[in-house]
N, C-alpha and C. Protein backbone atom coordinates (compact mmCIF):
# COMPACT_ATOMS: atom_id res chain seq x y z
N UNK A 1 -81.06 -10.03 -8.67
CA UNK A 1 -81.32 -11.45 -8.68
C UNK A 1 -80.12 -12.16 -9.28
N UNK A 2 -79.81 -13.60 -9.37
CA UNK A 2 -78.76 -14.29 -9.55
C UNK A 2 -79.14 -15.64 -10.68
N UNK A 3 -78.39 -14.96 -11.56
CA UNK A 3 -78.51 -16.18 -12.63
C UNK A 3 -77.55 -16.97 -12.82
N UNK A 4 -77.45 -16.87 -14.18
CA UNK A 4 -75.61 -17.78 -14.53
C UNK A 4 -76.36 -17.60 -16.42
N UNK A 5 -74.90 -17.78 -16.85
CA UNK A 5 -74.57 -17.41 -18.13
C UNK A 5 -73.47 -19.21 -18.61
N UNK A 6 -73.95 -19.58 -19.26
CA UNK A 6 -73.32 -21.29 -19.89
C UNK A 6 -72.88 -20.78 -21.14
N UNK A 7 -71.60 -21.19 -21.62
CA UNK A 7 -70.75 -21.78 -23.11
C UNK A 7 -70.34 -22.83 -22.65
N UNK A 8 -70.64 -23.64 -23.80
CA UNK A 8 -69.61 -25.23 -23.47
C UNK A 8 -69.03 -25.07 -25.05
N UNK A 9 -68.19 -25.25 -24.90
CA UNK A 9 -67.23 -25.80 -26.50
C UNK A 9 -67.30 -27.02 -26.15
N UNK A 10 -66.11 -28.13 -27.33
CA UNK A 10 -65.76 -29.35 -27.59
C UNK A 10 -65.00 -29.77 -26.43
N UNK A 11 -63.84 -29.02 -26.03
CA UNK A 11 -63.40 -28.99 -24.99
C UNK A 11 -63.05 -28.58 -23.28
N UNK A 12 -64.14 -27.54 -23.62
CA UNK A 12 -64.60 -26.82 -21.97
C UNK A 12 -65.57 -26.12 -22.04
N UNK A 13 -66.38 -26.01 -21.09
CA UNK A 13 -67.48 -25.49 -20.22
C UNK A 13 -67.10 -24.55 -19.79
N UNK A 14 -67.90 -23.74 -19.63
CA UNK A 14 -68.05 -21.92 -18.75
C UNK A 14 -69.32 -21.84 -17.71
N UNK A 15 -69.38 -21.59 -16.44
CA UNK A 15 -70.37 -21.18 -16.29
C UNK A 15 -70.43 -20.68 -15.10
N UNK A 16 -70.78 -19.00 -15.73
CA UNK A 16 -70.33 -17.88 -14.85
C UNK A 16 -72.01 -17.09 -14.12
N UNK A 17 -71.91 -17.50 -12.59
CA UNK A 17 -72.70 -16.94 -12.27
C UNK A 17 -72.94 -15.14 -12.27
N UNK A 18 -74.27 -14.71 -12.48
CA UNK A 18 -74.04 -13.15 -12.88
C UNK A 18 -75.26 -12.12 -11.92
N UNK A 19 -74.75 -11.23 -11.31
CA UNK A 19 -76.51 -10.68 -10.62
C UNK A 19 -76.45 -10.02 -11.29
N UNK A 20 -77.90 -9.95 -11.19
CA UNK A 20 -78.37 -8.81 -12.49
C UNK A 20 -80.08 -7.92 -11.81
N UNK A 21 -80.23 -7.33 -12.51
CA UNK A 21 -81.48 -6.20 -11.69
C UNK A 21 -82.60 -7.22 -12.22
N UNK A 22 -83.75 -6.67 -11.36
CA UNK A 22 -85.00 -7.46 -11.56
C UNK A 22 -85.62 -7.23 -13.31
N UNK A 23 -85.38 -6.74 -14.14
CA UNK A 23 -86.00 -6.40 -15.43
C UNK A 23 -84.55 -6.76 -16.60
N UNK A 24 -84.04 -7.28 -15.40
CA UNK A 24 -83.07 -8.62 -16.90
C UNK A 24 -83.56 -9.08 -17.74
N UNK A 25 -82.65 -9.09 -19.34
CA UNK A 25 -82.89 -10.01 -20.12
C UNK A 25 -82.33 -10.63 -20.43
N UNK A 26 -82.23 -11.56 -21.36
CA UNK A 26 -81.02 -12.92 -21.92
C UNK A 26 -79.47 -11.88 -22.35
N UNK A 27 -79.99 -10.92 -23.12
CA UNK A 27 -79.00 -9.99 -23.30
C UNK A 27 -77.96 -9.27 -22.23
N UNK A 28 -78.81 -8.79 -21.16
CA UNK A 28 -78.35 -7.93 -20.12
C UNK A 28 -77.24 -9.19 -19.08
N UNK A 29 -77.40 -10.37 -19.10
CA UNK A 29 -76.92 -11.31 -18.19
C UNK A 29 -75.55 -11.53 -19.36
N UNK A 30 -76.05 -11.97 -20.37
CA UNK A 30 -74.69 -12.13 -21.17
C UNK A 30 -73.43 -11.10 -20.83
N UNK A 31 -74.47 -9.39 -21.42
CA UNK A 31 -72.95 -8.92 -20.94
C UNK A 31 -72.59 -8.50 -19.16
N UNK A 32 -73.22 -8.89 -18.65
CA UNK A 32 -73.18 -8.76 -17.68
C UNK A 32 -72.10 -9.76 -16.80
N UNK A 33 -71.78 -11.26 -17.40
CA UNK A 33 -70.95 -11.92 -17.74
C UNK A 33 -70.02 -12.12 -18.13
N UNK A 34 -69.41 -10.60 -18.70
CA UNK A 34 -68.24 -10.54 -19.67
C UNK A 34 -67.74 -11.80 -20.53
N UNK A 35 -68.48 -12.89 -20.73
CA UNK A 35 -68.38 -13.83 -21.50
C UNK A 35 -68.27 -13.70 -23.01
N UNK A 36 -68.41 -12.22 -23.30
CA UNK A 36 -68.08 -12.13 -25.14
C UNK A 36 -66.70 -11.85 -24.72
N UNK A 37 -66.03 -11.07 -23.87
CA UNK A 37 -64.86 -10.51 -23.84
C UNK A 37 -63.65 -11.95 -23.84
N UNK A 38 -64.13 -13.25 -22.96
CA UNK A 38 -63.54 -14.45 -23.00
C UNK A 38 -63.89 -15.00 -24.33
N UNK A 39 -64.92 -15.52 -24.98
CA UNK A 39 -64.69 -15.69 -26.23
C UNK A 39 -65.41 -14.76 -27.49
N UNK A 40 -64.77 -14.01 -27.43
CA UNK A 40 -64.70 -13.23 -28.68
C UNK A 40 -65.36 -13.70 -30.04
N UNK A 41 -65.56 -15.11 -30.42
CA UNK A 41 -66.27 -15.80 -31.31
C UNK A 41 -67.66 -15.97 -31.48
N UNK A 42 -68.08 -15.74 -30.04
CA UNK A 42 -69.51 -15.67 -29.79
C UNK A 42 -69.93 -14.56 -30.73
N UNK A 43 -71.11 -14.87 -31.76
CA UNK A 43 -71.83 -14.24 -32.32
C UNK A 43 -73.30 -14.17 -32.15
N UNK A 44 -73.68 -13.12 -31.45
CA UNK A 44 -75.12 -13.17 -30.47
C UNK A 44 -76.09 -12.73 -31.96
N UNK A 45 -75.76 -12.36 -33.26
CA UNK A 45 -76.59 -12.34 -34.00
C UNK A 45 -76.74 -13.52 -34.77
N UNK A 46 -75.60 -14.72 -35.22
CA UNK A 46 -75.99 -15.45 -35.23
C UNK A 46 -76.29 -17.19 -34.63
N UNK A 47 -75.90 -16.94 -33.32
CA UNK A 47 -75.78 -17.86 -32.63
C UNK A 47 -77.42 -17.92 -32.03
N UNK A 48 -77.99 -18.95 -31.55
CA UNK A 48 -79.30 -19.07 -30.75
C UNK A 48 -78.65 -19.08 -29.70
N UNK A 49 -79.45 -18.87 -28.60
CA UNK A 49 -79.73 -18.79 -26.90
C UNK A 49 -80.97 -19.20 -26.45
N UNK A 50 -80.98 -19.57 -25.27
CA UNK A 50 -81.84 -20.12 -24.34
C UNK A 50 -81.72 -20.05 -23.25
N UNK A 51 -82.84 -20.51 -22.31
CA UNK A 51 -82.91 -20.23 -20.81
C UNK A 51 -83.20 -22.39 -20.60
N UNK A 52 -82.47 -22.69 -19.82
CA UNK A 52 -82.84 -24.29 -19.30
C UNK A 52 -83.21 -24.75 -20.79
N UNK A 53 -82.24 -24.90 -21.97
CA UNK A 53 -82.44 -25.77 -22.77
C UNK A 53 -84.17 -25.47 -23.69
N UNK A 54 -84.68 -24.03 -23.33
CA UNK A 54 -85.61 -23.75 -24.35
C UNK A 54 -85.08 -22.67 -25.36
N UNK A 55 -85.01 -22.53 -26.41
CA UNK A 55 -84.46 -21.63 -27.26
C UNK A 55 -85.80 -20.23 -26.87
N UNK A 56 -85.08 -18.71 -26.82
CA UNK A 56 -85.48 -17.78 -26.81
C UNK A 56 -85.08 -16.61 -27.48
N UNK A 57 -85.43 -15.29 -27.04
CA UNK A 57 -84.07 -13.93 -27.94
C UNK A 57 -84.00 -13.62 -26.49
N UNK A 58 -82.97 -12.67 -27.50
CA UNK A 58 -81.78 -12.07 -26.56
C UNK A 58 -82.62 -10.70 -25.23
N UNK A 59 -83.95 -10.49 -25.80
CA UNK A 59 -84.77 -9.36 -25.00
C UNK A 59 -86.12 -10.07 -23.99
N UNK A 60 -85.43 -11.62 -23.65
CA UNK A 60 -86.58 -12.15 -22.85
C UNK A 60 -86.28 -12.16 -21.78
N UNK A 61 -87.08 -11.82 -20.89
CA UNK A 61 -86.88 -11.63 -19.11
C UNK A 61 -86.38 -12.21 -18.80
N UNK A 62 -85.92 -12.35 -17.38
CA UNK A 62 -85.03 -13.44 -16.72
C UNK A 62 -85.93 -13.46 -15.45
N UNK A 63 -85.94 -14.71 -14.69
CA UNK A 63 -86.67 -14.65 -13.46
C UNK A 63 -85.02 -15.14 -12.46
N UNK A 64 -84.97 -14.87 -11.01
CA UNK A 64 -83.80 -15.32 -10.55
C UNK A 64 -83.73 -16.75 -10.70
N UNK A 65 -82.46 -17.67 -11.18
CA UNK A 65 -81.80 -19.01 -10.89
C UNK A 65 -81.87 -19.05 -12.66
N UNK A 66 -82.58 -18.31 -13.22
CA UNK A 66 -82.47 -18.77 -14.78
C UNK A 66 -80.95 -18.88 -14.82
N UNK A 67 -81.16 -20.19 -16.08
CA UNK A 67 -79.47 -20.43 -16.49
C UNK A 67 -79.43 -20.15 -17.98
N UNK A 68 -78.89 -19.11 -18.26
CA UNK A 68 -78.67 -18.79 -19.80
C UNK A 68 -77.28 -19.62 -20.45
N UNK A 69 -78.05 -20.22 -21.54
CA UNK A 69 -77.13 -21.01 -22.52
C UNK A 69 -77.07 -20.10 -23.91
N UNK A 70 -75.77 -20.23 -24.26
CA UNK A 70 -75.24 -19.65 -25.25
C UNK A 70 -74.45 -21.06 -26.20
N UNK A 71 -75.71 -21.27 -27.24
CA UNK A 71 -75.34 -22.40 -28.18
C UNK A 71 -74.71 -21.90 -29.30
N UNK A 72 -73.46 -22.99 -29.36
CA UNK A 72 -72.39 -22.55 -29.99
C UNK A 72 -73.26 -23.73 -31.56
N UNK A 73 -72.74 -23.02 -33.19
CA UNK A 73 -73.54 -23.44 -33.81
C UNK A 73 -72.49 -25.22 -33.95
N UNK A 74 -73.76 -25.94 -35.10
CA UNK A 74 -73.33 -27.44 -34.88
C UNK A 74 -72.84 -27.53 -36.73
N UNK A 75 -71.81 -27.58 -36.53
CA UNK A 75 -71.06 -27.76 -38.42
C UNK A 75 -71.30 -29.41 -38.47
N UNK A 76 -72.02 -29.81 -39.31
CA UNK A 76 -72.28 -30.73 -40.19
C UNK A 76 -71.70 -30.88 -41.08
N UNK A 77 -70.69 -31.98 -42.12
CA UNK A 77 -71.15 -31.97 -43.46
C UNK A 77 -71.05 -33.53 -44.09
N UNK A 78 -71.85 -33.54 -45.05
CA UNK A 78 -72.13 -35.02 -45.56
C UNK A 78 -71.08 -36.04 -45.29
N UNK A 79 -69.92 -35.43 -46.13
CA UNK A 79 -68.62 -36.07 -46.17
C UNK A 79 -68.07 -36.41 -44.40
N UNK A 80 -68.41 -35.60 -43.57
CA UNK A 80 -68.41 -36.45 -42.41
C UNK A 80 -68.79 -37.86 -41.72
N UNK A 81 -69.88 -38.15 -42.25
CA UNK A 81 -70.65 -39.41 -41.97
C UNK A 81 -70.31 -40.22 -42.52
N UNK A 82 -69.18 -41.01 -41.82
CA UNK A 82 -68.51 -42.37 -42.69
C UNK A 82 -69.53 -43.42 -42.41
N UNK A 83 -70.29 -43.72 -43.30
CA UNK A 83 -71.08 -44.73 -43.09
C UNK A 83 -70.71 -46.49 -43.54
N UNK A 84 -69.64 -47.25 -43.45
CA UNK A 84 -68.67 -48.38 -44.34
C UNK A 84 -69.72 -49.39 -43.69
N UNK A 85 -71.06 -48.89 -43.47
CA UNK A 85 -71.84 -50.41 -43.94
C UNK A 85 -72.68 -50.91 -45.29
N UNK A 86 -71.92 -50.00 -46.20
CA UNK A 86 -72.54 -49.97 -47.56
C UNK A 86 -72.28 -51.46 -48.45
């Protein structure tokens, strides 16, 4: 069956279609994608994933056209938020 595997950074998007056997999971499409081998930063233990924007793990089925997203984490910090309507 035929999925696809998504990274977007700040400055580019990935998104690599992948076939994969009928008893795929979020895991099996990733590497199936060679998408850790392109970014190497990806940390699948602590990064979340999802299928169409629902968060899941890495051992959930895939049905064909699923689109696996690989969310890159979101750095916050206080001192960011210039707020000068004080």
């Amino acid at each position: 069956m035929k999925v696809s595997v998504v990274y977007a950074l700040p400055t580019e998007q990935v998104w690599l279609p992948v076939t994969v056997d009928e008893q795929a999971t979020v895991l099996t499409a990733i590497h199936g994608s060679k998408i850790l081998e392109m970014y190497p930063t990806i940390e699948l233990d602590s990064q979340k994933v999802g299928i169409f924007g629902k968060i899941t793990t890495l051992d959930a089925p895939l049905k064909n056209g699923d689109r696996v997203e690989i969310y890159r984490p979101l750095i916050w910090k206080p001192e960011d938020d210039d707020d000068d309507d004080d």
